[in-house]
N, C-alpha and C. Protein backbone atom coordinates (compact mmCIF):
# COMPACT_ATOMS: atom_id res chain seq x y z
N UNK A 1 -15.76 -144.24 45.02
CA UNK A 1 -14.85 -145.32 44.72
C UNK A 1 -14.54 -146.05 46.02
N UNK A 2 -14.39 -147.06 45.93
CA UNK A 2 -14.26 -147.91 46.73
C UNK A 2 -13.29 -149.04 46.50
N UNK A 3 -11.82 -149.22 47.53
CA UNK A 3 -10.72 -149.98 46.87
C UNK A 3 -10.22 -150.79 48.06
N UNK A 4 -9.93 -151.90 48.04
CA UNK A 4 -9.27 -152.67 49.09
C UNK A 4 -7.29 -152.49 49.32
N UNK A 5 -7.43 -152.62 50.37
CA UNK A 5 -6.06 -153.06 50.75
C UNK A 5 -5.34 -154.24 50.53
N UNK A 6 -4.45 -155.14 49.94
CA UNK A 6 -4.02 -156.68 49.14
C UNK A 6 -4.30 -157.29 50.71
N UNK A 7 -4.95 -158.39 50.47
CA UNK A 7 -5.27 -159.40 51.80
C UNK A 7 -6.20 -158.84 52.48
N UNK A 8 -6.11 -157.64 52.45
CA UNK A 8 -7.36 -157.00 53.73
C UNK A 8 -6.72 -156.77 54.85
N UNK A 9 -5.63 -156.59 54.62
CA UNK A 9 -4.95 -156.18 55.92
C UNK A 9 -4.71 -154.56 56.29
N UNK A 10 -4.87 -154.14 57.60
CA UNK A 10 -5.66 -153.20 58.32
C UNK A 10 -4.21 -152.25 58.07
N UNK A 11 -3.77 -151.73 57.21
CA UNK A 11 -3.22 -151.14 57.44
C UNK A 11 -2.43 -149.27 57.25
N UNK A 12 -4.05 -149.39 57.28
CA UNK A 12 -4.17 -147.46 57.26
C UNK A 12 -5.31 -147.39 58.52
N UNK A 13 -4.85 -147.35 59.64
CA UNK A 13 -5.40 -147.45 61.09
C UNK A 13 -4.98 -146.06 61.96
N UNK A 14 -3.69 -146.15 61.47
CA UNK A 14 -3.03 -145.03 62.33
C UNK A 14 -3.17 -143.76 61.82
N UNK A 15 -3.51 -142.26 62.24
CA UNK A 15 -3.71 -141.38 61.97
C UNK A 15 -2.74 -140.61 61.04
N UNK A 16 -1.34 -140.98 61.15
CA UNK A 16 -0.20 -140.68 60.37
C UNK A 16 -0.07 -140.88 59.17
N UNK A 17 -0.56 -142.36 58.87
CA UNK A 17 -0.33 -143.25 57.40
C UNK A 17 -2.15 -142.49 56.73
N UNK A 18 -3.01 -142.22 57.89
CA UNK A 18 -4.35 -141.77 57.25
C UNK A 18 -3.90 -140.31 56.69
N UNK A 19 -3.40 -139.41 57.42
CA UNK A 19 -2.66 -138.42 56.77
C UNK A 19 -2.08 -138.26 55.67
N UNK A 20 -0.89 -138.54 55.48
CA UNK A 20 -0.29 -139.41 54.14
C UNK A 20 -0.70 -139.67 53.17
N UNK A 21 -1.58 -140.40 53.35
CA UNK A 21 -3.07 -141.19 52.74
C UNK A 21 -3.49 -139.57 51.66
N UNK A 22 -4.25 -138.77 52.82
CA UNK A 22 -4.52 -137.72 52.42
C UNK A 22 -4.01 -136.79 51.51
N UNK A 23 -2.83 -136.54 52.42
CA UNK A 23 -1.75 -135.67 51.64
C UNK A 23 -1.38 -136.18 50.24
N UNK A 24 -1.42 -137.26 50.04
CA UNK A 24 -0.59 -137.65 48.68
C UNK A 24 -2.02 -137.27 47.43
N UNK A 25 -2.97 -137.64 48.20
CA UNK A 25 -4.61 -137.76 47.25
C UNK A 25 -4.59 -136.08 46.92
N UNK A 26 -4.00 -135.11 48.23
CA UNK A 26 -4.30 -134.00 47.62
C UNK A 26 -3.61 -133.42 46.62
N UNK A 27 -2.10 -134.08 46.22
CA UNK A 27 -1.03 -133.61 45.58
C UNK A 27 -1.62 -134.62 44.19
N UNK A 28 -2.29 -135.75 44.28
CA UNK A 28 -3.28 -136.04 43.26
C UNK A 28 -3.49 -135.20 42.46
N UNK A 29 -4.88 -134.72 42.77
CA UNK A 29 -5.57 -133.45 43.01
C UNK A 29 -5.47 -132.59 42.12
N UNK A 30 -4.42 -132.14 42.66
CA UNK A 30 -3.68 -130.63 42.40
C UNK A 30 -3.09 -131.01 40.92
N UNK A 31 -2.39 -132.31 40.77
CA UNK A 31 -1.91 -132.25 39.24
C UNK A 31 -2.70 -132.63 38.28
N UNK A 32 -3.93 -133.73 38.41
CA UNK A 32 -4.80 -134.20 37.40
C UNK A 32 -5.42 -133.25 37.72
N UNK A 33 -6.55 -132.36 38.10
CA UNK A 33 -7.50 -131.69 38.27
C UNK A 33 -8.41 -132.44 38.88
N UNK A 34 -8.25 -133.61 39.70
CA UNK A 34 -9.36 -134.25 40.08
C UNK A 34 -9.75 -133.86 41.37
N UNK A 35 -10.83 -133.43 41.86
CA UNK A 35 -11.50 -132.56 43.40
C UNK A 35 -11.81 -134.13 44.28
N UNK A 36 -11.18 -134.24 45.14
CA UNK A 36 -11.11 -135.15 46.19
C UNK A 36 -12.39 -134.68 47.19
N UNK A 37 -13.57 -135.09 47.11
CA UNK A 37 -14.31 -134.53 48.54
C UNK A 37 -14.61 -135.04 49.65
N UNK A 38 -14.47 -136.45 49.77
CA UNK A 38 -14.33 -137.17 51.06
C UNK A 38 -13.73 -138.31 50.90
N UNK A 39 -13.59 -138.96 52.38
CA UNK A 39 -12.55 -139.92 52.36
C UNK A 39 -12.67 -140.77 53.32
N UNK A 40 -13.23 -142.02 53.47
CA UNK A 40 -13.38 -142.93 54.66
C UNK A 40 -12.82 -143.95 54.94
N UNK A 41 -12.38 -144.63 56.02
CA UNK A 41 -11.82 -145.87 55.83
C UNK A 41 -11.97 -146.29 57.21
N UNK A 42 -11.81 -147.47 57.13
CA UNK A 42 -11.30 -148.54 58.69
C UNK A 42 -10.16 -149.57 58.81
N UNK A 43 -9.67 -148.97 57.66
CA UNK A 43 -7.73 -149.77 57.82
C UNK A 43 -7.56 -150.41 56.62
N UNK A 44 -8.64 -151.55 56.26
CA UNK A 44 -8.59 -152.44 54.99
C UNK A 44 -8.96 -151.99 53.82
N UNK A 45 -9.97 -150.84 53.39
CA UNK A 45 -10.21 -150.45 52.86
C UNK A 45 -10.89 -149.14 52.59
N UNK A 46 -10.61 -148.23 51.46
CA UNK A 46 -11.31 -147.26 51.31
C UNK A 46 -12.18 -146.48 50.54
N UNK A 47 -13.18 -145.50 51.01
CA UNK A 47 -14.25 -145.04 50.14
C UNK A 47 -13.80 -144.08 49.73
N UNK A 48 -13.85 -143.17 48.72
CA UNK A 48 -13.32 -141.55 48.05
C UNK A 48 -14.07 -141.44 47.16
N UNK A 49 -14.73 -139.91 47.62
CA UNK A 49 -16.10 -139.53 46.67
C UNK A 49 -14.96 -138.47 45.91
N UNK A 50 -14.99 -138.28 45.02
CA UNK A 50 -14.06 -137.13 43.91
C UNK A 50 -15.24 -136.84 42.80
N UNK A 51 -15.02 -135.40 42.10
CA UNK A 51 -15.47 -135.75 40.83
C UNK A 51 -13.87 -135.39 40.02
N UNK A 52 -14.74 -135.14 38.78
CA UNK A 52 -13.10 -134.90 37.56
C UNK A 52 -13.81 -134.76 36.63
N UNK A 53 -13.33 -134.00 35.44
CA UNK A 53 -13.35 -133.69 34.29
C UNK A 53 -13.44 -134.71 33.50
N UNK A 54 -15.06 -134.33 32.50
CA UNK A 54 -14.84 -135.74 31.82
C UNK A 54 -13.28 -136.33 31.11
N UNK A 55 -12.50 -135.71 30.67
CA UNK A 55 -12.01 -136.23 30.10
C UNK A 55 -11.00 -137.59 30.87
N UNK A 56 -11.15 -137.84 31.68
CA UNK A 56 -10.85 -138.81 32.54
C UNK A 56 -11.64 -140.16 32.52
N UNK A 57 -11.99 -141.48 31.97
CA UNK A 57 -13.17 -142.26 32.75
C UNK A 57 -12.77 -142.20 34.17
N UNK A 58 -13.47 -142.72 34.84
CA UNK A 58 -13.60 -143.29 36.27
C UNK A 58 -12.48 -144.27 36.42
N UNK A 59 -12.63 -145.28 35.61
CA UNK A 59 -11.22 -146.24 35.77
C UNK A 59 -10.27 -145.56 35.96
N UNK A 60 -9.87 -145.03 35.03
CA UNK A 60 -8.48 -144.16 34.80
C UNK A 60 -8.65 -143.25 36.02
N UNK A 61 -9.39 -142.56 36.51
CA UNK A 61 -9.25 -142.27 37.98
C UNK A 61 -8.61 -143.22 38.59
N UNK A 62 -8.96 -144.17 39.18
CA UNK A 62 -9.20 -145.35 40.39
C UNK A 62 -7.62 -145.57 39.79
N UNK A 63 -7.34 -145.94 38.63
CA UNK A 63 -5.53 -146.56 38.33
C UNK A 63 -4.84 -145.70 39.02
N UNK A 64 -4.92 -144.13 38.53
CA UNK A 64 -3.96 -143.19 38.54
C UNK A 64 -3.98 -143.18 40.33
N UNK A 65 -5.23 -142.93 41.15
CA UNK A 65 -5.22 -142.96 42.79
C UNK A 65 -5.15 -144.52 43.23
N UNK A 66 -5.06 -145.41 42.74
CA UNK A 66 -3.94 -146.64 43.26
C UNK A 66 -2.78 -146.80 43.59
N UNK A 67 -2.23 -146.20 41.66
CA UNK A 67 -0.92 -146.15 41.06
C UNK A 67 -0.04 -145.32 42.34
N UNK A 68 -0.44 -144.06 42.19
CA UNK A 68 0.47 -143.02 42.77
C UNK A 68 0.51 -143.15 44.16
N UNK A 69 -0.57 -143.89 45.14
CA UNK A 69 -0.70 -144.07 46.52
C UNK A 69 0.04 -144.73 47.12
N UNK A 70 0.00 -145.58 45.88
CA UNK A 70 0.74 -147.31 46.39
C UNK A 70 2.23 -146.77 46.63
N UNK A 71 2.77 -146.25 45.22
CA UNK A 71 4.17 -146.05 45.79
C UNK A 71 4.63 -145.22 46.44
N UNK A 72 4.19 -143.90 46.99
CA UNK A 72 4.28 -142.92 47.80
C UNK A 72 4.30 -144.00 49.44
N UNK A 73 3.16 -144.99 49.37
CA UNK A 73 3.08 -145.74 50.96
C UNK A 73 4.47 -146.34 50.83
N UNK A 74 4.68 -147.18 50.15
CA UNK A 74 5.52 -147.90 50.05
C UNK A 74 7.09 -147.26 50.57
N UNK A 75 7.41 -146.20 49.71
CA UNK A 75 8.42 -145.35 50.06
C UNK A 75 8.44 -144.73 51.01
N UNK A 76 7.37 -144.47 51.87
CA UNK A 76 7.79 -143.48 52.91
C UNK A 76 7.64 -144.97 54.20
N UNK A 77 7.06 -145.78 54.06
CA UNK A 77 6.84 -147.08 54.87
C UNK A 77 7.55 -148.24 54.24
N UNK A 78 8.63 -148.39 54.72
CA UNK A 78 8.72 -149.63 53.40
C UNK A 78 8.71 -151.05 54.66
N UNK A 79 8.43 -150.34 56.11
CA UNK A 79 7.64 -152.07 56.22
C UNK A 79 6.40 -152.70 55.70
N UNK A 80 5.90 -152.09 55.39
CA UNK A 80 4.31 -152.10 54.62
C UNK A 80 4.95 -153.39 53.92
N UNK A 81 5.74 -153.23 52.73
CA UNK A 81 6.03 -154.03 51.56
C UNK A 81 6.54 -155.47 52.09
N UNK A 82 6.69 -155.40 53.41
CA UNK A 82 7.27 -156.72 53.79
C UNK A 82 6.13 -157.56 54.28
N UNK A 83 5.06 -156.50 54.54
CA UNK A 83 3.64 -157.43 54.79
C UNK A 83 2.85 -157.95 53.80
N UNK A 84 3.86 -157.72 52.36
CA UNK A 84 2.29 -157.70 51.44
C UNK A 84 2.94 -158.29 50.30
N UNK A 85 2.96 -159.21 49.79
CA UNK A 85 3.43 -160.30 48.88
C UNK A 85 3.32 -159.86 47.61
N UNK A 86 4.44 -160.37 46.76
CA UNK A 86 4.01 -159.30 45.29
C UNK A 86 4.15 -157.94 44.94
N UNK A 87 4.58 -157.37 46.42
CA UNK A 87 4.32 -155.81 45.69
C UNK A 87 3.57 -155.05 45.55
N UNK A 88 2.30 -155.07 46.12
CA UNK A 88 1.15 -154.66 45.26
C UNK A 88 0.42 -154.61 46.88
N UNK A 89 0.09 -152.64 46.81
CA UNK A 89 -0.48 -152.76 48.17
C UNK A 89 -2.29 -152.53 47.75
N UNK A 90 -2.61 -152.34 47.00
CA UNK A 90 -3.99 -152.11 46.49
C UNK A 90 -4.56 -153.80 46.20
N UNK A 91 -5.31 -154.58 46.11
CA UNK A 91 -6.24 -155.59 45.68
C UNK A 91 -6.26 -154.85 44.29
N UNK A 92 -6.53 -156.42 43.22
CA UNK A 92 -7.13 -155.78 41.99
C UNK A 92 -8.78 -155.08 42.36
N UNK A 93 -8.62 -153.86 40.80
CA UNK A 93 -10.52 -153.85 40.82
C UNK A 93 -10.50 -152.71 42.37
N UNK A 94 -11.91 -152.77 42.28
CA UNK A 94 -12.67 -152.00 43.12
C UNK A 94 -14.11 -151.85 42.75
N UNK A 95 -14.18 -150.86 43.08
CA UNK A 95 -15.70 -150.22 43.19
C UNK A 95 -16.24 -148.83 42.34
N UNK A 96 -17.05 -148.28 41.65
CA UNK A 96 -17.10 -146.95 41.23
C UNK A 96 -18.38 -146.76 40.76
N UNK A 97 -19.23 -145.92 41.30
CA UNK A 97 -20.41 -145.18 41.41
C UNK A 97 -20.33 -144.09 41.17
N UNK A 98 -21.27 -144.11 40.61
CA UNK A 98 -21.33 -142.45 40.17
C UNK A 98 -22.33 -141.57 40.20
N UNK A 99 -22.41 -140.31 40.91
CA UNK A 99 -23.72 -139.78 41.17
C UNK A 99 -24.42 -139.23 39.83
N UNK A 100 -25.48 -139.27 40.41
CA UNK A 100 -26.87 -139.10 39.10
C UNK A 100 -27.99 -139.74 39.49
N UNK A 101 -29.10 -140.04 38.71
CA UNK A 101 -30.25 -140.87 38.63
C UNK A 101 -30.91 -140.96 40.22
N UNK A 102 -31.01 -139.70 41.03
CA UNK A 102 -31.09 -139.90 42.40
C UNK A 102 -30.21 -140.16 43.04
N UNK A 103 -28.90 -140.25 43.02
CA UNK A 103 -27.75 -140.52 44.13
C UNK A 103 -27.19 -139.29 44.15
N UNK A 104 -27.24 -138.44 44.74
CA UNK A 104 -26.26 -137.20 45.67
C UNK A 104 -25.06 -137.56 46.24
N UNK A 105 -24.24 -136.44 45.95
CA UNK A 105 -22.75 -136.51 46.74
C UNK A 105 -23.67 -136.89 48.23
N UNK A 106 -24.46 -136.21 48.74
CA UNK A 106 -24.88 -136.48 50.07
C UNK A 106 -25.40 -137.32 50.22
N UNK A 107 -26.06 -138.19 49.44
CA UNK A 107 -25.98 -139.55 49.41
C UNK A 107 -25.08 -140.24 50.32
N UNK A 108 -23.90 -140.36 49.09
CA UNK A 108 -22.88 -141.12 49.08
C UNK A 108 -22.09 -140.64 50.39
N UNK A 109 -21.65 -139.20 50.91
CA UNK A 109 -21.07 -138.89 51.95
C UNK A 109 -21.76 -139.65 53.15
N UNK A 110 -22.98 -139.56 53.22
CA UNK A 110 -24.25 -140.32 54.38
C UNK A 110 -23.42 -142.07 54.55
N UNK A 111 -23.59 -142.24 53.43
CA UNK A 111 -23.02 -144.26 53.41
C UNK A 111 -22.13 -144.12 54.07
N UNK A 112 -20.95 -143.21 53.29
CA UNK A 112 -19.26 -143.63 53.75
C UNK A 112 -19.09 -143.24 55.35
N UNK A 113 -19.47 -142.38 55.86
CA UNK A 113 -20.29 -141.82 56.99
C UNK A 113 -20.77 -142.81 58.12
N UNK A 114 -21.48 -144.26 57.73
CA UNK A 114 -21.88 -144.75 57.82
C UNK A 114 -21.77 -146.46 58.14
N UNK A 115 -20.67 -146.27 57.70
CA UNK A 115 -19.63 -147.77 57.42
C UNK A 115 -18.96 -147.62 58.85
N UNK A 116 -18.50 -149.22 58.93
CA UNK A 116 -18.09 -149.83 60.24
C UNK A 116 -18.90 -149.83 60.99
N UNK A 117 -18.61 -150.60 62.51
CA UNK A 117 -19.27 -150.77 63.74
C UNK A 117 -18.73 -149.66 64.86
N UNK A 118 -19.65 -149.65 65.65
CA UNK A 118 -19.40 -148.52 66.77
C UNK A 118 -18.24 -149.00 67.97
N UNK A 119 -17.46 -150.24 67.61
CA UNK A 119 -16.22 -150.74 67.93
C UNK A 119 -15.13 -150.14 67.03
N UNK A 120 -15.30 -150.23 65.96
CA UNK A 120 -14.42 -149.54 64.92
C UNK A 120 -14.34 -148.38 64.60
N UNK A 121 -15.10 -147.58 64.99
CA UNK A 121 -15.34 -146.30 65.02
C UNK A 121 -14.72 -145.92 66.30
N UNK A 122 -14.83 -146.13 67.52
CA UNK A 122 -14.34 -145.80 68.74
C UNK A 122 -12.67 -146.25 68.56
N UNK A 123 -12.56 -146.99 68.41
CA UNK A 123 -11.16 -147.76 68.24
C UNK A 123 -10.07 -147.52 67.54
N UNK A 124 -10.40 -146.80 66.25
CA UNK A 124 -9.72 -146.49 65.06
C UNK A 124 -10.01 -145.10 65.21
N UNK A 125 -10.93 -144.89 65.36
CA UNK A 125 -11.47 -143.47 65.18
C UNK A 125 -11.25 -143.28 63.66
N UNK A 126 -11.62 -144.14 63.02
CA UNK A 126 -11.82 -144.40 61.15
C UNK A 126 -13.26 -144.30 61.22
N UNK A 127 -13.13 -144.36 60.29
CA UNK A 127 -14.66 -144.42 58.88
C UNK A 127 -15.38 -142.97 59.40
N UNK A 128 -14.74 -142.49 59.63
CA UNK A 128 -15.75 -141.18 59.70
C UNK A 128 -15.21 -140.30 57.96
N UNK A 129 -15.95 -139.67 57.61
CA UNK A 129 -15.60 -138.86 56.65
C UNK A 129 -13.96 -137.65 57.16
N UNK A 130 -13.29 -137.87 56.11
CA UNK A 130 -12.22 -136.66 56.78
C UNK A 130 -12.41 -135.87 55.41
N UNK A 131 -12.86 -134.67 55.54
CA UNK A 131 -12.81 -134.03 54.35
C UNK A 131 -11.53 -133.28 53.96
N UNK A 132 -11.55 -133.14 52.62
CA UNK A 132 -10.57 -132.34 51.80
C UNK A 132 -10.55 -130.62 51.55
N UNK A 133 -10.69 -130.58 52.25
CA UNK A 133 -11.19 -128.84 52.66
C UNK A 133 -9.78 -128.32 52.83
C-alpha cells in the first residue's frame, strides 16, 4: 500500500513521529489481525507491505490504517493540524498491490527498499525498510 500525506508535505521525517507512525500501525495490528511487515517512507508519503485475513478487502485495510493514524497524529501533534487544511492528514485514495502472479513480499520489500535518492536517504535516514519485528 502506498498513501500520501494531504499536500505532500514532509511530515513524518523525524524519527519520533516515524515511531509513532509505527507504534500506532502495531496497536493496528494487534486489534484487526492485520500482520504489518514493512514500512517505508521519506516524509510525504508511505509504503506498508501487510497481509490480513481475507475477510478484510484491501480498501477496508488502507481506510481503517488512514482512519486510525490520522487521528492518533493529530492528537499526540496537534501542530500537524495547523499545517494541513480541512483536517485531513492522509490525501484521498492511494495505492494497493497485491502479491501473487510473480510478485513476492520480496519483491515488494526490494522496491520500498529502494525508493528515494541517496540525498534522502542520507538526510532523513527514511525510505529504508523499518521492520515490524
Amino acid at each position: 500500500m502506498v498513501f500520501c500525506i494531504k499536500y505532500r508535505k514532509k511530515l513524518l521525517i523525524d524519527n519520533d513521529r516515524i515511531g509513532f507512525f509505527k507504534k500506532i500501525c502495531s496497536e493496528i495490528g494487534k486489534r484487526y489481525w492485520i500482520k504489518f511487515d514493512a514500512m517505508g517512507t521519506d516524509g510525504d508519503h508511505v509504503h506498508i507491505l501487510v497481509g490480513a485475513a481475507p475477510r478484510y478487502a484491501p480498501s477496508n485495510i488502507m481506510q481503517i490504517i488512514k482512519s486510525i493514524t490520522a487521528k492518533n497524529i493529530f492528537k499526540k501533534y496537534p501542530e500537524i493540524k495547523k499545517q494541513l487544511w480541512g483536517g485531513h492528514f492522509w490525501s484521498e485514495g492511494g495505492y494497493i498491490g497485491t502479491v501473487g502472479d510473480g510478485i513476492t513480499a520480496e519483491i515488494i520489500k526490494n522496491y520500498v527498499d529502494k525508493q528515494g535518492t541517496k540525498e534522502e536517504k542520507e538526510g532523513f535516514s527514511q525510505m529504508k525498510l523499518l521492520d515490524f519485528e
